[in-house]
PDB file of N, CA and C in Angstrom:
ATOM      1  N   UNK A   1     108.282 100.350  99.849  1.00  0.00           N
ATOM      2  CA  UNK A   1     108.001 101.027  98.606  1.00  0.00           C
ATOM      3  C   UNK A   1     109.281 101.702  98.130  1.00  0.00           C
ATOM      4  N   UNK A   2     109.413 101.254  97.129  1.00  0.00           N
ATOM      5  CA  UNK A   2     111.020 101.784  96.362  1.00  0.00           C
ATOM      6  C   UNK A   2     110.365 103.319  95.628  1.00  0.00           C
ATOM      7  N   UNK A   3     111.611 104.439  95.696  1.00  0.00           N
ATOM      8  CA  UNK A   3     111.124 105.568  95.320  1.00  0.00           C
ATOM      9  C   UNK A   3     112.290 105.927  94.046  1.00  0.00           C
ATOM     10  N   UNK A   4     111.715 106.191  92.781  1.00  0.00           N
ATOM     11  CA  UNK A   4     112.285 106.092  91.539  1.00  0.00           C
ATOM     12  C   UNK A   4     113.625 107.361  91.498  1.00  0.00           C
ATOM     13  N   UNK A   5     114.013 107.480  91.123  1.00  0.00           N
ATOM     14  CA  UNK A   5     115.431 108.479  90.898  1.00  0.00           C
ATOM     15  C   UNK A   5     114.113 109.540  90.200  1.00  0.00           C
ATOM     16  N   UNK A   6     114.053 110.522  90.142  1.00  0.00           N
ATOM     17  CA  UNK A   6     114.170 111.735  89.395  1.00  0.00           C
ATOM     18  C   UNK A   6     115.307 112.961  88.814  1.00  0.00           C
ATOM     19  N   UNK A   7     114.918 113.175  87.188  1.00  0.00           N
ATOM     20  CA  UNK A   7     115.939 113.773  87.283  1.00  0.00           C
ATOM     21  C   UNK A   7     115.818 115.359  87.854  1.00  0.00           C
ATOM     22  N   UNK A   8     117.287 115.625  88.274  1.00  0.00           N
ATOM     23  CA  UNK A   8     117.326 116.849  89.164  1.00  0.00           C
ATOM     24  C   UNK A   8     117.023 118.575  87.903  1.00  0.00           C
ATOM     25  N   UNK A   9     117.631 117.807  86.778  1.00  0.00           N
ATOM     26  CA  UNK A   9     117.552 119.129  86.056  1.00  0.00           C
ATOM     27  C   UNK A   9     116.256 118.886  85.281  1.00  0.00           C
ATOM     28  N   UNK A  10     116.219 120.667  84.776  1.00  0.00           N
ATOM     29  CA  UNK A  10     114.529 120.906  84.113  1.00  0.00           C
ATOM     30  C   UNK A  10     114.623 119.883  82.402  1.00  0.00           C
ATOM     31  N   UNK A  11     116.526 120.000  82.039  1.00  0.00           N
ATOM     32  CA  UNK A  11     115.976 119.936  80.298  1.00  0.00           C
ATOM     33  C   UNK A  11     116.335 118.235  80.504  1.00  0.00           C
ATOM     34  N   UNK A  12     115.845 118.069  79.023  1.00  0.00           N
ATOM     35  CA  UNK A  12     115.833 116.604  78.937  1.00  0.00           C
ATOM     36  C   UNK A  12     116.939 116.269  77.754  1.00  0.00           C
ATOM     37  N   UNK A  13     117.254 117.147  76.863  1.00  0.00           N
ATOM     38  CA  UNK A  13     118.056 117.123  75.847  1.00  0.00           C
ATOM     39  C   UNK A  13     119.103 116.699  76.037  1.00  0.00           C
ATOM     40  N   UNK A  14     120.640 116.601  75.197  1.00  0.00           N
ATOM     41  CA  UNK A  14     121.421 117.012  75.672  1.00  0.00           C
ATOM     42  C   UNK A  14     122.209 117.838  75.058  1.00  0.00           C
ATOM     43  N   UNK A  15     121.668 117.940  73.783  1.00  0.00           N
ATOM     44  CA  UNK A  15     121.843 119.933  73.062  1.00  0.00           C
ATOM     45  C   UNK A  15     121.773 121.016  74.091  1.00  0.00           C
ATOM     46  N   UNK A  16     120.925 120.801  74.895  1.00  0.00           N
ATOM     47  CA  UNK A  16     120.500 122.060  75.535  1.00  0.00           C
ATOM     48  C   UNK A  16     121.277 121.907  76.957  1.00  0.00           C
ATOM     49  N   UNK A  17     121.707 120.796  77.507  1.00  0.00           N
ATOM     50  CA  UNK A  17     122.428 120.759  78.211  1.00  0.00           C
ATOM     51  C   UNK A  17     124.075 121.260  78.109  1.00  0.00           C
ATOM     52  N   UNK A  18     124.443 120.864  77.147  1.00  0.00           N
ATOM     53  CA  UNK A  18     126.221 120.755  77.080  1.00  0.00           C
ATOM     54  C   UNK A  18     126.085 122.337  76.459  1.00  0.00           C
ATOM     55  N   UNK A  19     124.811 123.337  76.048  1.00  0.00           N
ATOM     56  CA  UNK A  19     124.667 124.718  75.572  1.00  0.00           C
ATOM     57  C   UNK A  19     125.878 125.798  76.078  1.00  0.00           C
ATOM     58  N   UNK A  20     126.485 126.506  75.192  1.00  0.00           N
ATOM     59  CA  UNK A  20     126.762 127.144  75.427  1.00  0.00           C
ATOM     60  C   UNK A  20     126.658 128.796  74.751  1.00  0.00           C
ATOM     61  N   UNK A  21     126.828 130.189  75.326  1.00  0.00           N
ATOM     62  CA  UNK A  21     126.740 131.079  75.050  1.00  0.00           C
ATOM     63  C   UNK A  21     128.296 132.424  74.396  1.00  0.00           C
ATOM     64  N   UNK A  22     128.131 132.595  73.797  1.00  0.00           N
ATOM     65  CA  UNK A  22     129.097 133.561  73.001  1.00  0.00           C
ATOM     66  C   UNK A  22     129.044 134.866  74.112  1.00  0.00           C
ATOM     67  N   UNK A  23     129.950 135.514  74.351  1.00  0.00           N
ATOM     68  CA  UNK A  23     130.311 136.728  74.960  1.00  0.00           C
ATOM     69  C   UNK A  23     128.861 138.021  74.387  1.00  0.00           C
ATOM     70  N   UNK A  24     128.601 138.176  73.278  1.00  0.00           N
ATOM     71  CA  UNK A  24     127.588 138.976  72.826  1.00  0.00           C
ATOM     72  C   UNK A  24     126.428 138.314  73.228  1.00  0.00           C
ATOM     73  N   UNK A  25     126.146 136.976  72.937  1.00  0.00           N
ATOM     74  CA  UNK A  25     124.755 136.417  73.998  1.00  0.00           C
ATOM     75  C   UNK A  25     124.337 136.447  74.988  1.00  0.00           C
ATOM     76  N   UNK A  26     125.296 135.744  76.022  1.00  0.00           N
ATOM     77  CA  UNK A  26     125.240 135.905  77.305  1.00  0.00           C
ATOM     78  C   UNK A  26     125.113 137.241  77.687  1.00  0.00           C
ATOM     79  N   UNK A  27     125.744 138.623  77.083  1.00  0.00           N
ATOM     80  CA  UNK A  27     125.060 139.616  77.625  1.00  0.00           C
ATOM     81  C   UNK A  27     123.908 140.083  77.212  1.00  0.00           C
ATOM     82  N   UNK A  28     123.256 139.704  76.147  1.00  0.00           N
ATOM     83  CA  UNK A  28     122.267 139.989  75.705  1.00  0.00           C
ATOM     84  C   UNK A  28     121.073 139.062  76.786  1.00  0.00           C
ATOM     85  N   UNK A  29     121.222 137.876  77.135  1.00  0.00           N
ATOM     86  CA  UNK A  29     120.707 137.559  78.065  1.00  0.00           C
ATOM     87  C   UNK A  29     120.807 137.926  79.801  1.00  0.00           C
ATOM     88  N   UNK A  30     122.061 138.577  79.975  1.00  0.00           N
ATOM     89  CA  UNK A  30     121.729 139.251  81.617  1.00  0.00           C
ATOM     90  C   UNK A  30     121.732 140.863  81.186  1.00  0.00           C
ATOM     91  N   UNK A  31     121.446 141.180  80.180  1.00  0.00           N
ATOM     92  CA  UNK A  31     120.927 142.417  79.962  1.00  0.00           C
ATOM     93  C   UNK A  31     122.089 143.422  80.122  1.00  0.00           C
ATOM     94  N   UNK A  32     123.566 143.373  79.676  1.00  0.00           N
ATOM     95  CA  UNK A  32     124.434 144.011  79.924  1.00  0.00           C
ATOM     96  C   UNK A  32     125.135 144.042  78.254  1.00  0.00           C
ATOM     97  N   UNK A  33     126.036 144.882  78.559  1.00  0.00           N
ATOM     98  CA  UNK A  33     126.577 145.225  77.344  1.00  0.00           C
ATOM     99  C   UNK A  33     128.274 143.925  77.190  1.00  0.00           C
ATOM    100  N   UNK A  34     128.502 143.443  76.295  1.00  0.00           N
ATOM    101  CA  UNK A  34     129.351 142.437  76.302  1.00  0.00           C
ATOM    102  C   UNK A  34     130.843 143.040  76.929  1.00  0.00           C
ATOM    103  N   UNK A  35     131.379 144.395  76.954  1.00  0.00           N
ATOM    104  CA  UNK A  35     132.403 144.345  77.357  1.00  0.00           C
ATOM    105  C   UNK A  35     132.651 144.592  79.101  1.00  0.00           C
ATOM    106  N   UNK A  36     130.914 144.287  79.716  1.00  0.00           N
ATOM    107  CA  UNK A  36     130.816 144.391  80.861  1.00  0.00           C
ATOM    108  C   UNK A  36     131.168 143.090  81.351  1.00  0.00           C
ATOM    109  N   UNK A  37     130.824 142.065  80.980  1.00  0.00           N
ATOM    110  CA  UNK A  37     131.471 140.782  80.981  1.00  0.00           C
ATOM    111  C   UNK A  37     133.123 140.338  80.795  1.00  0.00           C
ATOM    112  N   UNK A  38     133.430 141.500  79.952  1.00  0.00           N
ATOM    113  CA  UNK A  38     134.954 140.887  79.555  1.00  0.00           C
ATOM    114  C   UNK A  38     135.712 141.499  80.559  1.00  0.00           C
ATOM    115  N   UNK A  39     135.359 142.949  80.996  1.00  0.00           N
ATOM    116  CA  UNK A  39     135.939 143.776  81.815  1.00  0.00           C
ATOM    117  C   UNK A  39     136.091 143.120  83.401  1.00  0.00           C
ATOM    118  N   UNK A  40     134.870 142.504  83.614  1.00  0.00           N
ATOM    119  CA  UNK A  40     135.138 141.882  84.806  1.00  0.00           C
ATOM    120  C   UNK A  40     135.548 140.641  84.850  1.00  0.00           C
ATOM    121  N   UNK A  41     135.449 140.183  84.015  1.00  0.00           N
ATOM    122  CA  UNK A  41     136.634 138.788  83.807  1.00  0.00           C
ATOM    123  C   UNK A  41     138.202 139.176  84.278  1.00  0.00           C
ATOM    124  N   UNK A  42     138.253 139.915  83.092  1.00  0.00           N
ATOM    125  CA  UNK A  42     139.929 140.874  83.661  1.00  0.00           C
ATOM    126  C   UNK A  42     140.333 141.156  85.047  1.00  0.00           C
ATOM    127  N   UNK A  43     139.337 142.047  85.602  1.00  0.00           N
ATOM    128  CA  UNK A  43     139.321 142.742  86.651  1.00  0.00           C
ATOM    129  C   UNK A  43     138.879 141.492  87.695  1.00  0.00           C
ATOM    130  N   UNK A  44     138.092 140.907  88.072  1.00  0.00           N
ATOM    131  CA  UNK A  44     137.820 140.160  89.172  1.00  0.00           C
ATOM    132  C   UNK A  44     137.977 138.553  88.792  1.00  0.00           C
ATOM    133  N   UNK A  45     138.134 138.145  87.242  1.00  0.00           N
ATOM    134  CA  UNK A  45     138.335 136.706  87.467  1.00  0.00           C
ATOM    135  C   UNK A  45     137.130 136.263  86.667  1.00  0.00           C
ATOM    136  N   UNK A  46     136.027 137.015  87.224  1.00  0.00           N
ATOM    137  CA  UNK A  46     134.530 136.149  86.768  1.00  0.00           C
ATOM    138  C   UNK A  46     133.516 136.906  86.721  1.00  0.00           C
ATOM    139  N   UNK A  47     132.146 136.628  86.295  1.00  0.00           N
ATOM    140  CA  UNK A  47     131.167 137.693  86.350  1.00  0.00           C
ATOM    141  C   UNK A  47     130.113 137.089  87.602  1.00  0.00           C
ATOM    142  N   UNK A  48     130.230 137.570  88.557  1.00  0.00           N
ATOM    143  CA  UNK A  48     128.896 137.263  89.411  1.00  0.00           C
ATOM    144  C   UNK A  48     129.369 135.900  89.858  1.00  0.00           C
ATOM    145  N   UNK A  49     130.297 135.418  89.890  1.00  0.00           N
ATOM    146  CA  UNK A  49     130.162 133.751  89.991  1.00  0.00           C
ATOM    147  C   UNK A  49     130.742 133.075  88.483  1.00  0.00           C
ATOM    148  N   UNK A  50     130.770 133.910  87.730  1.00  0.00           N
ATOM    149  CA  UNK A  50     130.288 132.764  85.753  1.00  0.00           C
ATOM    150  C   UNK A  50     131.994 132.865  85.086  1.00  0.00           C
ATOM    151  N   UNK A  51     132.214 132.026  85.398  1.00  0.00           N
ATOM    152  CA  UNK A  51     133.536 132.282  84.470  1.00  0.00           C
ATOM    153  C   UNK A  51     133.384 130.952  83.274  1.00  0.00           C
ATOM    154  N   UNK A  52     134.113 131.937  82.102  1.00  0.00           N
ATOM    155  CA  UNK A  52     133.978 131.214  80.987  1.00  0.00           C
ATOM    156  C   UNK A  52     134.997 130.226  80.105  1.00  0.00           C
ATOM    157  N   UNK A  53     134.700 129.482  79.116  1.00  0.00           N
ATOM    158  CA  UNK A  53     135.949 128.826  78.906  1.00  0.00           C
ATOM    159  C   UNK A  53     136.447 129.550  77.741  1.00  0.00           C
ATOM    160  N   UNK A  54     137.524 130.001  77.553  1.00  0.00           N
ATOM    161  CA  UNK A  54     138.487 130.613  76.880  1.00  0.00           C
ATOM    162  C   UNK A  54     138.555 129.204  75.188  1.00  0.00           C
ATOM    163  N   UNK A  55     138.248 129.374  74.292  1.00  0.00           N
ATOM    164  CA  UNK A  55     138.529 128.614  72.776  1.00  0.00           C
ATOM    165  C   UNK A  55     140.093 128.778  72.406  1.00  0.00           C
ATOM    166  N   UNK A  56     140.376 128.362  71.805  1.00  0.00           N
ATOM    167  CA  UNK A  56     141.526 127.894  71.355  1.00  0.00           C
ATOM    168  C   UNK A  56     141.444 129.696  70.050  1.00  0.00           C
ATOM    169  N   UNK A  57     140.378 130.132  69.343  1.00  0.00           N
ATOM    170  CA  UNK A  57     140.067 131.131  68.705  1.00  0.00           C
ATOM    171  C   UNK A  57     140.417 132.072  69.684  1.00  0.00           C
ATOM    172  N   UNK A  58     140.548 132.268  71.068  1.00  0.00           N
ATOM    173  CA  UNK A  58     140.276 133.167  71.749  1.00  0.00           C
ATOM    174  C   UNK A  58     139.253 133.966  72.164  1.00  0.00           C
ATOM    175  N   UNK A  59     137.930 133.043  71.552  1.00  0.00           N
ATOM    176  CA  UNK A  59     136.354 133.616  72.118  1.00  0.00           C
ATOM    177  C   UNK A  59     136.555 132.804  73.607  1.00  0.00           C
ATOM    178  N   UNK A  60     135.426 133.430  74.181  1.00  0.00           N
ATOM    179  CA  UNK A  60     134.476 132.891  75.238  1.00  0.00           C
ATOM    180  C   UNK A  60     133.680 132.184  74.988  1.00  0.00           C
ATOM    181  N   UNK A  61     133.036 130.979  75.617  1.00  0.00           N
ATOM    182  CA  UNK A  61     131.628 130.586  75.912  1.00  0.00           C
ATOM    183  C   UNK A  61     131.545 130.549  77.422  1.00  0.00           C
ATOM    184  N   UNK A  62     130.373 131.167  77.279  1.00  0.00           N
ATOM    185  CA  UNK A  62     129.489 130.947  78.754  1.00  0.00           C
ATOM    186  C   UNK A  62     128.637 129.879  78.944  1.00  0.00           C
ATOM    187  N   UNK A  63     128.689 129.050  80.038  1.00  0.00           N
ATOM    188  CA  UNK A  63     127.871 128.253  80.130  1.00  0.00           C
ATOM    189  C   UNK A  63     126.073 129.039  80.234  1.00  0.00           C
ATOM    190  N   UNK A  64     125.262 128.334  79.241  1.00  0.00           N
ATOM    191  CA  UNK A  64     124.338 128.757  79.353  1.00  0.00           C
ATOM    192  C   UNK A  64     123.325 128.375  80.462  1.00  0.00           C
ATOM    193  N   UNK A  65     123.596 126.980  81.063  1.00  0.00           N
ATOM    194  CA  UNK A  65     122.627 127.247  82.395  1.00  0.00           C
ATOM    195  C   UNK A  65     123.425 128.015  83.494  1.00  0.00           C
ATOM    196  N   UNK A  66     124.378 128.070  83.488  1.00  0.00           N
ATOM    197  CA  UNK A  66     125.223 128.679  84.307  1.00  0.00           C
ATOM    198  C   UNK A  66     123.992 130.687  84.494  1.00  0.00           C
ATOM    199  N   UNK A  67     124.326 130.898  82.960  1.00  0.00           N
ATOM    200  CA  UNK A  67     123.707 132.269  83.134  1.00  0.00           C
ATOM    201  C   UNK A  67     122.178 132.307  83.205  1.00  0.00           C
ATOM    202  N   UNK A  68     121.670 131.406  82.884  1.00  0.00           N
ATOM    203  CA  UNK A  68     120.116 131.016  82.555  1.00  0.00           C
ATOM    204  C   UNK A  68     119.541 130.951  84.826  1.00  0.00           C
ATOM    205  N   UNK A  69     120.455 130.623  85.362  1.00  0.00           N
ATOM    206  CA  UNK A  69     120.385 129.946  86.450  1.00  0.00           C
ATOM    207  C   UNK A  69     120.760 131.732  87.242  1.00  0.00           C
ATOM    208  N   UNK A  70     121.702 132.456  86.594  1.00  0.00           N
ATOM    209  CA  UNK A  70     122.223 133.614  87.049  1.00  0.00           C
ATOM    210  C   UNK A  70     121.059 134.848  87.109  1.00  0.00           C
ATOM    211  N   UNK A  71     120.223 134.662  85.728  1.00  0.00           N
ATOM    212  CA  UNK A  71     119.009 135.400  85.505  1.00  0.00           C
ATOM    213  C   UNK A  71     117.739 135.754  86.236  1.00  0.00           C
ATOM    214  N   UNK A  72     117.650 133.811  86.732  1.00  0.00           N
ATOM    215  CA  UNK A  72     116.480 133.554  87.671  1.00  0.00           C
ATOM    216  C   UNK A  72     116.962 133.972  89.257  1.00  0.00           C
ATOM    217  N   UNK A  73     118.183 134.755  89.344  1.00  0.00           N
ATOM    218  CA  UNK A  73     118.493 134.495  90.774  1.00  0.00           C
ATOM    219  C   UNK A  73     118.996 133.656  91.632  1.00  0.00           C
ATOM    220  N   UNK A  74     119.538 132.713  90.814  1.00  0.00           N
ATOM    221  CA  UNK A  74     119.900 131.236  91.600  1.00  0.00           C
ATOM    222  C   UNK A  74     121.936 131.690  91.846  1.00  0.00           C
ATOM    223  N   UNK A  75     122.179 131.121  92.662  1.00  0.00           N
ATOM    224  CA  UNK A  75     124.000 131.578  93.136  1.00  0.00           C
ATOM    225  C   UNK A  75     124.764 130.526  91.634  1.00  0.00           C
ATOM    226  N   UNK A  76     125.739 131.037  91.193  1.00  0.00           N
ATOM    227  CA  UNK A  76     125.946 130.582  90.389  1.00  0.00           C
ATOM    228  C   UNK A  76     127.205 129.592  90.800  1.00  0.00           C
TER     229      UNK A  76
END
């Protein structure tokens, strides 16, 4: 009996996959204030595990399953 591949992740999209989050989002989603994020970028490199990609503008994006995954408790 052959056993089918499943996929490993929850979304099916791929909007919601390649998602990413703005410095004011992402803290609005781990419940912190945005320059708590930037501060420890500076200071340690990363937040919890989450480091972000730097734009050519000089914003951030956070990966959003990255923090979505950070929320539920999962190691990032």
């Amino acid at each position: 009996m052959q056993h089918q591949n499943t996929p490993t992740t929850k979304r099916t999209d791929i909007a919601s996959i390649l998602r990413n989050y703005s410095t004011i989002e992402a803290a609005a989603v781990l419940k912190v204030r945005p320059q708590t994020l930037r501060a420890a970028l500076c200071r340690d490199g990363h937040y919890f595990g989450l480091r972000p990609v730097k734009c050519r503008n000089r914003f951030l994006l956070w990966d959003a399953a990255a923090v979505e995954a950070l929320t539920s408790g999962e190691v990032a």
